[in-house]
N, C-alpha and C. Protein backbone atom coordinates (compact mmCIF):
# COMPACT_ATOMS: atom_id res chain seq x y z
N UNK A 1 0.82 -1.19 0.00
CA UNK A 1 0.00 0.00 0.00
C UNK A 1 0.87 1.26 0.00
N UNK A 2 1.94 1.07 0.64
CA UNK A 2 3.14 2.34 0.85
C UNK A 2 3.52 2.34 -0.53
N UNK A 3 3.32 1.74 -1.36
CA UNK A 3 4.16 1.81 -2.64
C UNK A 3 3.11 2.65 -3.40
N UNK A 4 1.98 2.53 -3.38
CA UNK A 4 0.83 2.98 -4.36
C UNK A 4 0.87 4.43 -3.66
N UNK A 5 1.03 4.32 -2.73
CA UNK A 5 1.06 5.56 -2.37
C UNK A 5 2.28 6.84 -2.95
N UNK A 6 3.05 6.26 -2.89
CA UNK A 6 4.47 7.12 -3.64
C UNK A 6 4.10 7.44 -5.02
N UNK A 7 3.59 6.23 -5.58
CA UNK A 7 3.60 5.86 -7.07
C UNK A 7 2.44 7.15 -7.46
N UNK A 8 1.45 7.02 -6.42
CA UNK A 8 0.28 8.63 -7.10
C UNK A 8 0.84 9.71 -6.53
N UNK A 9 1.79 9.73 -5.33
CA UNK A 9 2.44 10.75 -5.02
C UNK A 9 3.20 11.75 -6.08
N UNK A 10 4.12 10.78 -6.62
CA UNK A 10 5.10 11.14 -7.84
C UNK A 10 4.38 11.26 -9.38
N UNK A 11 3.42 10.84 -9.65
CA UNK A 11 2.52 10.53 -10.40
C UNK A 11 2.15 12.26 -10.30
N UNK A 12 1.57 12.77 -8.86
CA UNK A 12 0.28 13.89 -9.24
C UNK A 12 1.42 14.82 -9.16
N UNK A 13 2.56 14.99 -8.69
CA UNK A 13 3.74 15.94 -8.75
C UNK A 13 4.33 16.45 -9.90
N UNK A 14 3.87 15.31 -10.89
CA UNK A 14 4.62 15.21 -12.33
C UNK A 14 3.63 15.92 -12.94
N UNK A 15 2.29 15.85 -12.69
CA UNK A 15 0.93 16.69 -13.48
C UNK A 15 1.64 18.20 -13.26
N UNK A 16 1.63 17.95 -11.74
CA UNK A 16 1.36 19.50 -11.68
C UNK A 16 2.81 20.24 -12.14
N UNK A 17 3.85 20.00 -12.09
CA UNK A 17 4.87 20.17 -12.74
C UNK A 17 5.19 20.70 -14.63
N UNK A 18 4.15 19.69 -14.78
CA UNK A 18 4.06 19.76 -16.42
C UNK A 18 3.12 20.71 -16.60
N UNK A 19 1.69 20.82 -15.58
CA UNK A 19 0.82 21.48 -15.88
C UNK A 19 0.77 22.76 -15.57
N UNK A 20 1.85 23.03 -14.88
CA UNK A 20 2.36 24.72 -14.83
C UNK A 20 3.61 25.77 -15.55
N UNK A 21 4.32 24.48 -16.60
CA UNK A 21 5.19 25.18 -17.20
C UNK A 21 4.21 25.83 -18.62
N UNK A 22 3.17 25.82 -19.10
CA UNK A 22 2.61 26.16 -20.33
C UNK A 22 2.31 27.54 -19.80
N UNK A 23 1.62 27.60 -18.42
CA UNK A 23 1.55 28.66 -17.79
C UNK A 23 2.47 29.86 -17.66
N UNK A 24 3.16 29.39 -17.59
CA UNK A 24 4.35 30.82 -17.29
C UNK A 24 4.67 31.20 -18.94
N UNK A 25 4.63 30.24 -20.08
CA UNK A 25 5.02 30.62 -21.13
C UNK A 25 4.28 31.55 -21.95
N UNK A 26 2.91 31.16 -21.17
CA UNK A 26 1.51 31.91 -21.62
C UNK A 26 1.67 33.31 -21.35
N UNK A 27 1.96 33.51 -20.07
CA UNK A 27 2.21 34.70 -18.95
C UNK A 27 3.24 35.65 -20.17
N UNK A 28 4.33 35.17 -20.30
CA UNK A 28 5.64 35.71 -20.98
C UNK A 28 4.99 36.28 -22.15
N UNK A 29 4.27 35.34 -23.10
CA UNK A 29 3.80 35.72 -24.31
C UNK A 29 2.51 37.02 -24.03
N UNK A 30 2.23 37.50 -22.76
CA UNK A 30 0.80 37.92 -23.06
C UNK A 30 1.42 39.20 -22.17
N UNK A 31 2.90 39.20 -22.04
CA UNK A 31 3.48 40.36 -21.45
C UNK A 31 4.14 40.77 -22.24
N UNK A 32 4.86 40.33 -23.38
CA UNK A 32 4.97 40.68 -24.80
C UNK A 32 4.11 41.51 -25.46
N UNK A 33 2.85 40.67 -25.58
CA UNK A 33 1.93 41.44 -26.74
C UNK A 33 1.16 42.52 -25.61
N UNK A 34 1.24 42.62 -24.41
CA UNK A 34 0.61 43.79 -23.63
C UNK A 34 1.60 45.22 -24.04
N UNK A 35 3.10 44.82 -23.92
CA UNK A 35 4.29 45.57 -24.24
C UNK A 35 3.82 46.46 -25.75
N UNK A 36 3.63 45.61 -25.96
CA UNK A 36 3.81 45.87 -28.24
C UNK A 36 2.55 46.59 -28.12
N UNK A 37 1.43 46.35 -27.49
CA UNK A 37 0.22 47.02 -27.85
C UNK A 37 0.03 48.63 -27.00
N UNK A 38 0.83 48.00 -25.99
CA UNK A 38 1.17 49.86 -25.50
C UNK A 38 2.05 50.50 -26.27
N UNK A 39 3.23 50.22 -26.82
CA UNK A 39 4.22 51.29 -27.47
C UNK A 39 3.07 51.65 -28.99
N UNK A 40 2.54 50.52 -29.06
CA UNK A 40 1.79 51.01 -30.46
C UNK A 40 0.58 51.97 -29.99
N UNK A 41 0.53 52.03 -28.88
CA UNK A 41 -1.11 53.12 -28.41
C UNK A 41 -0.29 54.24 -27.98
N UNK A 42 1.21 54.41 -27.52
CA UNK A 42 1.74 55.50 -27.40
C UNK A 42 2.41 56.15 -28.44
N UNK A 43 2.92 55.56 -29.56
CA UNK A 43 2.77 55.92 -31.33
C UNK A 43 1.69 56.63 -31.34
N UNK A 44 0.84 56.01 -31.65
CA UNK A 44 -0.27 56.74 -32.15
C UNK A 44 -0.73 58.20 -31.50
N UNK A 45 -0.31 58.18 -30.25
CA UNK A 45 -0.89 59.27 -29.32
C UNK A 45 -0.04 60.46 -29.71
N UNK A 46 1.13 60.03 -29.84
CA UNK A 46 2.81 60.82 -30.15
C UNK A 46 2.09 61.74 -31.78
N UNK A 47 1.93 60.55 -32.42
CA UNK A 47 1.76 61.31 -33.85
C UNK A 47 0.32 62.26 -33.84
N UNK A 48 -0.75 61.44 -33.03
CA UNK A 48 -1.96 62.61 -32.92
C UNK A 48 -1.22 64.12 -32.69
N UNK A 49 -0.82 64.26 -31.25
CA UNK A 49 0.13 65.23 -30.88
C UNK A 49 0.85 65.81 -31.59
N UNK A 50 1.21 65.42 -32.51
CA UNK A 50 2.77 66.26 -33.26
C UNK A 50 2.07 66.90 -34.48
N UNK A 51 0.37 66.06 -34.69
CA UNK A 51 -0.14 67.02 -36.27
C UNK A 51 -0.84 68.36 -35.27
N UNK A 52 -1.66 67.94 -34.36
CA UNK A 52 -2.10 69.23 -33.97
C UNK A 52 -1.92 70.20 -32.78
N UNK A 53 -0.07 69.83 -33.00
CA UNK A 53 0.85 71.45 -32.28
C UNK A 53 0.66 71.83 -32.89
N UNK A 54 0.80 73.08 -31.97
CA UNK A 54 0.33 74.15 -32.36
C UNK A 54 2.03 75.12 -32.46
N UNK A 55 2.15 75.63 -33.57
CA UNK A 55 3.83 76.03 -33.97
C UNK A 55 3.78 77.21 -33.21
N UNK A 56 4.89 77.87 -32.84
CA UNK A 56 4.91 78.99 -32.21
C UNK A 56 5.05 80.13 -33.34
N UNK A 57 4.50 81.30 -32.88
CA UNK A 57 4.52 82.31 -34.55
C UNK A 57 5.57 83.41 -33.90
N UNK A 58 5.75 83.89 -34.97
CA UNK A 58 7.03 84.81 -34.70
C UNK A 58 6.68 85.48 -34.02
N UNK A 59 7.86 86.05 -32.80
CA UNK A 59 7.05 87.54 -31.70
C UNK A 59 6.64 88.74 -32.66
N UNK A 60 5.61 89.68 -31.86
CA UNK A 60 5.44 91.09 -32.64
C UNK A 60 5.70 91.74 -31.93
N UNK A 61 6.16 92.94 -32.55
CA UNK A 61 6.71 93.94 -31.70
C UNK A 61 5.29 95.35 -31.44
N UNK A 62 5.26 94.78 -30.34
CA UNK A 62 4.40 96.21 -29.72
C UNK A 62 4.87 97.62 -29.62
N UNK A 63 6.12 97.68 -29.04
CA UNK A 63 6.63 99.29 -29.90
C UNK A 63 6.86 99.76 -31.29
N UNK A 64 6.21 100.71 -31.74
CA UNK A 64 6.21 100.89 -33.26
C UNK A 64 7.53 101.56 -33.04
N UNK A 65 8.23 101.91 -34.32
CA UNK A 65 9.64 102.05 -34.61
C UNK A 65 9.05 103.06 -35.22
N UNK A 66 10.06 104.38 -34.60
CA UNK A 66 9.89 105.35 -35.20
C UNK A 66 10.69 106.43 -36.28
């Protein structure tokens, strides 16, 4: 009985072992494409921004020259 016992011991150790490395690879891949999908939403925000600055216009001179 001590033997069956090890045998599902090592048995359910090996599940869970196997059944948590897909996990972390998942994790990695979905911290990747979280990465890529922010620099691409901060692109876009960058270029909104840069069409509608507003340019600075030349100073005027409030004393007239006489």
């Amino acid at each position: 009985m001590k033997k069956v016992y090890i045998l599902l011991s090592v048995t359910f150790l090996t599940l869970v072992i196997v059944k948590c490395k897909p996990a972390a690879e998942d994790r990695f891949k979905m911290h990747e494409n979280a990465k890529r999908i922010s620099d691409s939403i901060g692109r876009v925000i960058d270029q909104a921004m840069a069409e509608v600055a507003i340019q600075p216009k030349e100073p005027v001179d409030t004393v007239k020259a006489k």
